[in-house]
C-alpha atoms as a PDB file:
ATOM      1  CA  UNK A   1     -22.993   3.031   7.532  1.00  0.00           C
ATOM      2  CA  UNK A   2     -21.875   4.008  10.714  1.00  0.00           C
ATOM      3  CA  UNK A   3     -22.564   8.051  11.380  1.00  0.00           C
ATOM      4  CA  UNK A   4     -20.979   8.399  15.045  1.00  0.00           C
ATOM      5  CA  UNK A   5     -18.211  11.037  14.038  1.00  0.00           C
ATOM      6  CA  UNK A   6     -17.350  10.658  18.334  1.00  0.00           C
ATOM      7  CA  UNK A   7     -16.599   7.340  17.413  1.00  0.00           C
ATOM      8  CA  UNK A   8     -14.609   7.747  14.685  1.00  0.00           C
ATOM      9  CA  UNK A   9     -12.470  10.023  16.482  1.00  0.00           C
ATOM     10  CA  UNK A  10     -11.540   8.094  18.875  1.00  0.00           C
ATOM     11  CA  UNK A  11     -10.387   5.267  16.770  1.00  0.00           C
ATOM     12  CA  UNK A  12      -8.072   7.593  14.802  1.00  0.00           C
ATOM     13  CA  UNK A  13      -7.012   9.644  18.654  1.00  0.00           C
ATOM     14  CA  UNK A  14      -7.494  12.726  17.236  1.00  0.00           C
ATOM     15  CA  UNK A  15     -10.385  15.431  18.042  1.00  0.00           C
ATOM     16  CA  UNK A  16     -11.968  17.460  15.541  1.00  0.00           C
ATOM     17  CA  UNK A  17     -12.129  21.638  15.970  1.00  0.00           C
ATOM     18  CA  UNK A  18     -14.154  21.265  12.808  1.00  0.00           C
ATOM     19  CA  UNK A  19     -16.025  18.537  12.127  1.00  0.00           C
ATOM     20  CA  UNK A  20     -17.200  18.999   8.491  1.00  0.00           C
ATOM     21  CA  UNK A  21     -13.715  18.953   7.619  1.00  0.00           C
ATOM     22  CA  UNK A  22     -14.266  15.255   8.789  1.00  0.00           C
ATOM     23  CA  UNK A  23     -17.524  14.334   6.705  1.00  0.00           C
ATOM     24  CA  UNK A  24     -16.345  15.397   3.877  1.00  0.00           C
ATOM     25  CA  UNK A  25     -13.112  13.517   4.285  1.00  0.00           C
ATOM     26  CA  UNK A  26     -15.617  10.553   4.705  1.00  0.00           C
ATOM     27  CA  UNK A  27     -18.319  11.535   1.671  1.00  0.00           C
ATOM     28  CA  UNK A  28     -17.585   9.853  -1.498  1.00  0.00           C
ATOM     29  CA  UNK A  29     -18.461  10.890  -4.715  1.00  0.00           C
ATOM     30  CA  UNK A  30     -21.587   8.794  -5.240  1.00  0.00           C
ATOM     31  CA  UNK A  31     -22.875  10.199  -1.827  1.00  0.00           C
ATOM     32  CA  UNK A  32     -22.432  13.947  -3.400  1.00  0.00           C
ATOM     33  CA  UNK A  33     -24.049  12.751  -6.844  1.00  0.00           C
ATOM     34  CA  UNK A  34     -27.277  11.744  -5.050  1.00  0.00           C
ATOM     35  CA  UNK A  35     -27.282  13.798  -1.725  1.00  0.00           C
ATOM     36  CA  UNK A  36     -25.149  16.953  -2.561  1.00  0.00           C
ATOM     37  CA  UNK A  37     -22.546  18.832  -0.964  1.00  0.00           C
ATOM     38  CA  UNK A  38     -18.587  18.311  -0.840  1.00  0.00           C
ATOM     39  CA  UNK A  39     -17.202  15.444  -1.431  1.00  0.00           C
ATOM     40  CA  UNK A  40     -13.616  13.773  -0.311  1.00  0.00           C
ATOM     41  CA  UNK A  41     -11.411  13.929  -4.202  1.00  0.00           C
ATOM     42  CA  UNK A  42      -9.696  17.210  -3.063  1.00  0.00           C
ATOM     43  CA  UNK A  43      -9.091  16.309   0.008  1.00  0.00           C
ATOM     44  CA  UNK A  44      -7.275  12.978  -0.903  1.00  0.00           C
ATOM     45  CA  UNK A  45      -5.606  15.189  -3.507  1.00  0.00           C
ATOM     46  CA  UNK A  46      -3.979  16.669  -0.787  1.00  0.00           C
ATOM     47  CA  UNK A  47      -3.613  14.337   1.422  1.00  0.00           C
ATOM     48  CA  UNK A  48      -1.285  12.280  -0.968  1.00  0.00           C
ATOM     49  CA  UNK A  49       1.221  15.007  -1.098  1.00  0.00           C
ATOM     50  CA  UNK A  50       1.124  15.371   3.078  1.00  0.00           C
ATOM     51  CA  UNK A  51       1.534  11.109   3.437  1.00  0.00           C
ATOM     52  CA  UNK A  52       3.948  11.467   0.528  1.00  0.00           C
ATOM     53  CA  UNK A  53       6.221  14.259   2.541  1.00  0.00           C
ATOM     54  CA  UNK A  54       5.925  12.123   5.493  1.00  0.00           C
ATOM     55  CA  UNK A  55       7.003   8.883   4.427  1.00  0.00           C
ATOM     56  CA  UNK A  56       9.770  10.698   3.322  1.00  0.00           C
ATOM     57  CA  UNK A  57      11.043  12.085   5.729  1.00  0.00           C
ATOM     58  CA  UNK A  58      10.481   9.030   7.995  1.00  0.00           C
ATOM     59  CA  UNK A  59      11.937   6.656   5.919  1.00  0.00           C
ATOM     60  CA  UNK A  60      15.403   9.313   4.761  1.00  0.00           C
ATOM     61  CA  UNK A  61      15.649  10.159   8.970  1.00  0.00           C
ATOM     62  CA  UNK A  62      15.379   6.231   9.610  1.00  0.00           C
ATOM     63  CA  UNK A  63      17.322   4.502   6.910  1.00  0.00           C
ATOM     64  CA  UNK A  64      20.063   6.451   7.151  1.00  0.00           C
ATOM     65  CA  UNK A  65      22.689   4.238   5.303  1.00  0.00           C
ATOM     66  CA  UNK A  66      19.972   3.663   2.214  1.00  0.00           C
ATOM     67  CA  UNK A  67      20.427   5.033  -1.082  1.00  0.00           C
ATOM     68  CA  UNK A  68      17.806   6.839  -3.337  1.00  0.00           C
ATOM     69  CA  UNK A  69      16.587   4.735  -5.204  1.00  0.00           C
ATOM     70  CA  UNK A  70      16.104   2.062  -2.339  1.00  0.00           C
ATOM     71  CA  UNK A  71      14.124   4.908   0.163  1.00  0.00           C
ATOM     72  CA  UNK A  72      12.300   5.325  -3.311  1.00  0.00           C
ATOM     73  CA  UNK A  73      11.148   1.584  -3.416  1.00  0.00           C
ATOM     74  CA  UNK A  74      10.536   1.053   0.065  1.00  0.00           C
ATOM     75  CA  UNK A  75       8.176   4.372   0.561  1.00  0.00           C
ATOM     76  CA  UNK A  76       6.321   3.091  -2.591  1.00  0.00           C
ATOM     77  CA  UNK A  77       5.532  -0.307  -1.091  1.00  0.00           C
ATOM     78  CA  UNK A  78       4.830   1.054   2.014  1.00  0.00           C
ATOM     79  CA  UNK A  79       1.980   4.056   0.974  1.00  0.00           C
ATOM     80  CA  UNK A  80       0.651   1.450  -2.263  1.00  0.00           C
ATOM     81  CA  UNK A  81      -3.005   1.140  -2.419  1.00  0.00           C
ATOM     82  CA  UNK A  82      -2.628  -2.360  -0.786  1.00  0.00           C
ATOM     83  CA  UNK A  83      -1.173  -0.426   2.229  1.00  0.00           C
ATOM     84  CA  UNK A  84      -3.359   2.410   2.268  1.00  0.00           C
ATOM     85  CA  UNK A  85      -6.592  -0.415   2.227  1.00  0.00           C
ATOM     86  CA  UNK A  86      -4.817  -2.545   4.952  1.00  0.00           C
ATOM     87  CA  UNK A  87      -4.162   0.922   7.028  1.00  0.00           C
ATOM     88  CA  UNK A  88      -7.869   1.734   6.682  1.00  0.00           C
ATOM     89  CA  UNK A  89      -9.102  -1.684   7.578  1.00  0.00           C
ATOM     90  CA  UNK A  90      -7.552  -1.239  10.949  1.00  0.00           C
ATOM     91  CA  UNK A  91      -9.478   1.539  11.952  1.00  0.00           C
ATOM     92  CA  UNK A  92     -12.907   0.570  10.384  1.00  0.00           C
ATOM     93  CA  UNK A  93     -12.934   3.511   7.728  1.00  0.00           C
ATOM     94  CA  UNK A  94     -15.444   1.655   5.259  1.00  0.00           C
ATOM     95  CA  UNK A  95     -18.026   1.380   8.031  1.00  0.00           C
ATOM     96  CA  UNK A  96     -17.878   5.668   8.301  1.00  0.00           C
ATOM     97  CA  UNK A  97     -17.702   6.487   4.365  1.00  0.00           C
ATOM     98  CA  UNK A  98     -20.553   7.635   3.238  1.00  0.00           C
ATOM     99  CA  UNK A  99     -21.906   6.262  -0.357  1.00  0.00           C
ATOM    100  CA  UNK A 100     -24.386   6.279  -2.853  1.00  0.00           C
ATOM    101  CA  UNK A 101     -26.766   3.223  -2.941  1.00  0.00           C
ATOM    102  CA  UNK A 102     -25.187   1.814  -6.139  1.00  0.00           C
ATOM    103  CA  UNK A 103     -21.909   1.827  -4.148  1.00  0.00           C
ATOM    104  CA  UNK A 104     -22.979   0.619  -0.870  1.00  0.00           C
ATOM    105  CA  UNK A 105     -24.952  -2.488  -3.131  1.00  0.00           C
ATOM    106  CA  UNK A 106     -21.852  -3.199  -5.187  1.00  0.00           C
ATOM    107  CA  UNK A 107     -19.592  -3.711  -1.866  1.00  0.00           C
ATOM    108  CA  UNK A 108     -17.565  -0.196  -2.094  1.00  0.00           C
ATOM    109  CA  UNK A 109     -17.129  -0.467   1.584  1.00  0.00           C
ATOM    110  CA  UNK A 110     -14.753  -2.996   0.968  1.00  0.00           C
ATOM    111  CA  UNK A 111     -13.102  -1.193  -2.400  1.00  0.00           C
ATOM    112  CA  UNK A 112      -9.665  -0.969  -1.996  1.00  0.00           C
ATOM    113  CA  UNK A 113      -9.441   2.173  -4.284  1.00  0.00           C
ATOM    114  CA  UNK A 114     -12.212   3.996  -2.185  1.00  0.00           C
ATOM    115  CA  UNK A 115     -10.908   2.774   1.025  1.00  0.00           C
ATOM    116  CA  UNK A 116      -7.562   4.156   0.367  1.00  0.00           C
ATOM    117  CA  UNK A 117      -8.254   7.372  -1.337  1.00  0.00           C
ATOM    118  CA  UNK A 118     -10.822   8.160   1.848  1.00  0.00           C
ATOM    119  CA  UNK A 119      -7.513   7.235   3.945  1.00  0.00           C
ATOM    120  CA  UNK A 120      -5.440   9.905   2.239  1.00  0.00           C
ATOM    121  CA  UNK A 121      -8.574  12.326   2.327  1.00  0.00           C
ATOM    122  CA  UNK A 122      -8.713  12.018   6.542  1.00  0.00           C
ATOM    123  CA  UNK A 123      -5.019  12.416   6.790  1.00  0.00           C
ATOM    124  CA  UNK A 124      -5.367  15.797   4.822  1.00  0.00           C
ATOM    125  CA  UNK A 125      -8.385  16.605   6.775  1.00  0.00           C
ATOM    126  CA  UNK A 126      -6.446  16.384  10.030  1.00  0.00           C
ATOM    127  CA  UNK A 127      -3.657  18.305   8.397  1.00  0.00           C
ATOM    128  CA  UNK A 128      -6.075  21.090   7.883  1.00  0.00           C
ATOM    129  CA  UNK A 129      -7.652  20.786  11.319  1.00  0.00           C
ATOM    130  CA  UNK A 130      -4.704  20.148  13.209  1.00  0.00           C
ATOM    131  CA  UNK A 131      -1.340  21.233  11.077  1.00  0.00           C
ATOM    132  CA  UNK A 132       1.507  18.861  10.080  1.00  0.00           C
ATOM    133  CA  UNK A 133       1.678  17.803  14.055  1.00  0.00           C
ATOM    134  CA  UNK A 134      -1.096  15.919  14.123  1.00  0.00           C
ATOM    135  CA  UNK A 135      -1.022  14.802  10.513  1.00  0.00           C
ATOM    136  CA  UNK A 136       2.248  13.303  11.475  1.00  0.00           C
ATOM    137  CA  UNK A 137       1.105  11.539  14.440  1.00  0.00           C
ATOM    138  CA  UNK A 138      -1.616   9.414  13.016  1.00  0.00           C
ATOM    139  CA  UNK A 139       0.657   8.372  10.109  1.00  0.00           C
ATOM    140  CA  UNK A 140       3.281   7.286  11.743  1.00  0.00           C
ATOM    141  CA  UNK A 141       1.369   5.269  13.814  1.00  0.00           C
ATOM    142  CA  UNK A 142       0.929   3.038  10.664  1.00  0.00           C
ATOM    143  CA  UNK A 143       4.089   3.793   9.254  1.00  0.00           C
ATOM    144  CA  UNK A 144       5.899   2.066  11.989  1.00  0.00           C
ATOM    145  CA  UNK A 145       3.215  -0.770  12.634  1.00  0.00           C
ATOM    146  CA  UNK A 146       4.073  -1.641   8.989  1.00  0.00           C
ATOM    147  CA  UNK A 147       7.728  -1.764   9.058  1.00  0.00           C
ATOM    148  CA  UNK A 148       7.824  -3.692  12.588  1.00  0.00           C
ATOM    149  CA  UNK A 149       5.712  -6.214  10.633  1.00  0.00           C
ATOM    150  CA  UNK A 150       7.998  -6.315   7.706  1.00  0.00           C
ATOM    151  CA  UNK A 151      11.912  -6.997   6.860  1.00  0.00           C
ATOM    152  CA  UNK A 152      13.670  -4.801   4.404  1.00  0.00           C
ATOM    153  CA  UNK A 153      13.391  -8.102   2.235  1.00  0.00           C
ATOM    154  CA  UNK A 154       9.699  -7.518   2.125  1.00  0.00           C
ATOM    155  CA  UNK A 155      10.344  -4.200   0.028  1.00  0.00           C
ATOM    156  CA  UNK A 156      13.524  -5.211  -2.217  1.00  0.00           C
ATOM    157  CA  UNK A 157      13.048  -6.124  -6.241  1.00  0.00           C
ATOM    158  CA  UNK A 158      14.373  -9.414  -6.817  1.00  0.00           C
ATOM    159  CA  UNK A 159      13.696  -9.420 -10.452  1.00  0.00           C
ATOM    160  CA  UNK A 160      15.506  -6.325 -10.542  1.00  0.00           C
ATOM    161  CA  UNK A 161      18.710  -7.283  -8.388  1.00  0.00           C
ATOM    162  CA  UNK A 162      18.864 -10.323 -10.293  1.00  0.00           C
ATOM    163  CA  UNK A 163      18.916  -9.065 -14.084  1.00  0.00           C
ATOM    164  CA  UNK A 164      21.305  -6.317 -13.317  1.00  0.00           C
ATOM    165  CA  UNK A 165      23.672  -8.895 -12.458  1.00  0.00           C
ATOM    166  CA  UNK A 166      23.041 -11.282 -14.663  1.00  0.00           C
ATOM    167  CA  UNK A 167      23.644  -8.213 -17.836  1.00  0.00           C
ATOM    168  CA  UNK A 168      27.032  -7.872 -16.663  1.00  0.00           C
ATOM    169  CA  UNK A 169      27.023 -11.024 -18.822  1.00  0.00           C
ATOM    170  CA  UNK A 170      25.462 -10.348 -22.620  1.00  0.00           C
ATOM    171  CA  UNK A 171      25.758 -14.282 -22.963  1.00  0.00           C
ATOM    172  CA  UNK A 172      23.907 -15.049 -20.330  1.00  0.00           C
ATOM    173  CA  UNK A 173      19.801 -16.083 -20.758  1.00  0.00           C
ATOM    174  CA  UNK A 174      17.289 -15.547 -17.797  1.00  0.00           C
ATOM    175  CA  UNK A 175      14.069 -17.032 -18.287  1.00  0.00           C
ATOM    176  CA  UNK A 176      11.060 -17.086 -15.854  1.00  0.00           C
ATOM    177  CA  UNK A 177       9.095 -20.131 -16.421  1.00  0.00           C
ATOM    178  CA  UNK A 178       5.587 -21.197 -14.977  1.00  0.00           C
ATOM    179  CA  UNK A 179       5.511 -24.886 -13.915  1.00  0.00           C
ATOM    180  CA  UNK A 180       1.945 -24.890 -12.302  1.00  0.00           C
ATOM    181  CA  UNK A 181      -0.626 -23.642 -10.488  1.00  0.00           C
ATOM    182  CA  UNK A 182      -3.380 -25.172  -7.769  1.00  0.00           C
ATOM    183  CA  UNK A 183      -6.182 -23.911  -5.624  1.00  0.00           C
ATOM    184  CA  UNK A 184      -9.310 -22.597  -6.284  1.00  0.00           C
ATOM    185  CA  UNK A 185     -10.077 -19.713  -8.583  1.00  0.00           C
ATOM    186  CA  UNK A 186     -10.151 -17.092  -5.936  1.00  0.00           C
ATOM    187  CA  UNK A 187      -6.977 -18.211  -4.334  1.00  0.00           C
ATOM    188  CA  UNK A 188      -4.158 -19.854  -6.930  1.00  0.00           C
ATOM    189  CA  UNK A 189      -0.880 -20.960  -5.849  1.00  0.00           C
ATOM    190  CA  UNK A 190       1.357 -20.135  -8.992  1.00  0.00           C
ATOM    191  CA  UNK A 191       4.648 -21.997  -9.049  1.00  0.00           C
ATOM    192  CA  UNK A 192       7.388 -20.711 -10.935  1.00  0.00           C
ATOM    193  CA  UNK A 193      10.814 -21.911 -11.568  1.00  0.00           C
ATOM    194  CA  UNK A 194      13.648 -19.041 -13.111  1.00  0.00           C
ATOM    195  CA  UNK A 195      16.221 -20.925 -15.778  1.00  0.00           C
ATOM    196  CA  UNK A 196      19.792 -19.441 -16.530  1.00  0.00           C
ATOM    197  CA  UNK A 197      20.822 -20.896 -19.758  1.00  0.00           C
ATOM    198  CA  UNK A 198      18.131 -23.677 -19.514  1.00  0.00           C
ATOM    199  CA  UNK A 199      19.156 -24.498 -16.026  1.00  0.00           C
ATOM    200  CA  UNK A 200      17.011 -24.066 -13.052  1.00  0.00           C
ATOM    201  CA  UNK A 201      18.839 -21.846 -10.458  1.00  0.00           C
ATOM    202  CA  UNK A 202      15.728 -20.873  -8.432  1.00  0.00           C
ATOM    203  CA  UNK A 203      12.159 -21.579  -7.394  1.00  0.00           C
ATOM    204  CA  UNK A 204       8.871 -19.244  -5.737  1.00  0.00           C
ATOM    205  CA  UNK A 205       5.207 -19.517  -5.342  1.00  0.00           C
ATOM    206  CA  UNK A 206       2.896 -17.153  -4.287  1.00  0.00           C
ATOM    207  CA  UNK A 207      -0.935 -16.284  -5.114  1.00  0.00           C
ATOM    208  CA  UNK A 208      -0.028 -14.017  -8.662  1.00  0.00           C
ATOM    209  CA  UNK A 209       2.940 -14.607 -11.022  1.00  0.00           C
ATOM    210  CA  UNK A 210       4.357 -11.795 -10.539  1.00  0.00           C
ATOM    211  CA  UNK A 211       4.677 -12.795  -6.703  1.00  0.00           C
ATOM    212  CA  UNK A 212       6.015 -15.853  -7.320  1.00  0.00           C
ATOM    213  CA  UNK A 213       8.924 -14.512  -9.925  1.00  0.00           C
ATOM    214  CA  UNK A 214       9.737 -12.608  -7.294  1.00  0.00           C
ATOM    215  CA  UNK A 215      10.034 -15.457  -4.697  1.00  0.00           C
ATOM    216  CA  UNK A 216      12.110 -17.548  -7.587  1.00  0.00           C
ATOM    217  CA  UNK A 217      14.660 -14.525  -7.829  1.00  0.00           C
ATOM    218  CA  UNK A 218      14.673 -14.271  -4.682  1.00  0.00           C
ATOM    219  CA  UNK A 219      16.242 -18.256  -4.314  1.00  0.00           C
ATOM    220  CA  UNK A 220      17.937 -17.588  -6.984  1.00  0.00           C
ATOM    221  CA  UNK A 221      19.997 -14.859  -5.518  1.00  0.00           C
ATOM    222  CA  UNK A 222      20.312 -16.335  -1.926  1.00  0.00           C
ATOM    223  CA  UNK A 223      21.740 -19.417  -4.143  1.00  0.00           C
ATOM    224  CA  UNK A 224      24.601 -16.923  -5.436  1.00  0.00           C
ATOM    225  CA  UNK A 225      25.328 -15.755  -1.887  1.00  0.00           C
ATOM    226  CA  UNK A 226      24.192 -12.306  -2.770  1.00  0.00           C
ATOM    227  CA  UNK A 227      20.434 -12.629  -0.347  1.00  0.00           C
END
């Protein structure tokens, strides 16, 4: 565990006027339960409501010709807990959090879930320390890293877009179908092949099911001329 709060600070560019508002940001649960003092849940309580307000409005002042629903989707995918983990990575937030032993010996540094609900808990601690300003600042930072990385195609439910048009049709039968699998346990490739009345109109892989549905709609709606 690293315990330089200067450090810290400067990977996040953003000072402290009070620093314990920082620890505690960075003190999990465990830590408390064997150490005492505050610990980070509050903080992260908040903290989701300031990222949530953010995304918001960055994604409503941004995607201007977007509807509801789609800003909806998009900010989910965007603040997930697979975001929030790959955010933290970046600035080497498991190396500051402090934890309990049985943490630290069971690999919580690398937790997703703790990772990203000590992500939340800075960003409210800098809202605190700092006001909406600041809070701002560092999220955006990540907010637009991730969508210069990504397309909107990244963000967009292909299973969904794909059964709303096939129900315009009661007739019609959509079936996703797994054809195989390979790799090692850690890292499958699932292949998966969508049928329309028994005939193949699309095919996706990717390293969970769900993933590679998603890839097979995907085809399958590029197929139609509608992706």
């Amino acid at each position: 565990m690293k315990t330089d709060l200067k450090s810290f600070q400067q990977k996040i560019d953003y000072k402290f006027n009070n620093e314990e508002l920082l620890l505690t940001a960075l003190t999990h649960s465990s830590y408390a339960n064997e150490c005492g003092g505050a610990f980070n849940e509050r903080l992260e309580f908040l903290g989701d409501s300031v990222l949530g307000f953010i995304s918001a409005e960055f994604f409503f002042s941004n995607r201007k010709s977007m509807p509801e629903g789609e800003l909806t989707k998009l900010r989910a995918a965007t603040v997930c807990e697979k975001s929030l983990f790959g955010f933290a990575k970046e600035i080497d937030l498991g190396s500051y959090i402090r934890l309990g032993k049985g943490e630290t010996n069971t690999g919580g540094r690398e937790r997703p879930s703790i990772l990203s609900d000590a992500f939340e808990a800075v960003i409210a601690a800098i809202y605190l320390d700092g006001g909406m300003d600041e809070a701002k600042k560092f999220v955006l930072r990540f907010l637009r890293e991730a969508q210069s990385h990504k397309n909107d195609s990244a963000f967009k439910d292909y299973k969904t877009v794909l059964q709303e048009i096939i129900q315009r049709n009661p007739e019609e039968r959509l079936e996703y179908v797994l054809v195989g699998e390979s790799g090692p346990a850690h890292d499958k490739i699932f292949e998966v092949e969508i049928h329309l009345n028994s005939n193949c109109i699309g095919r996706g892989s990717g390293h969970s099911k769900k993933l590679a549905e998603q890839a097979a709609a995907g085809e399958a709606l590029k197929l139609m001329g509608i992706e």
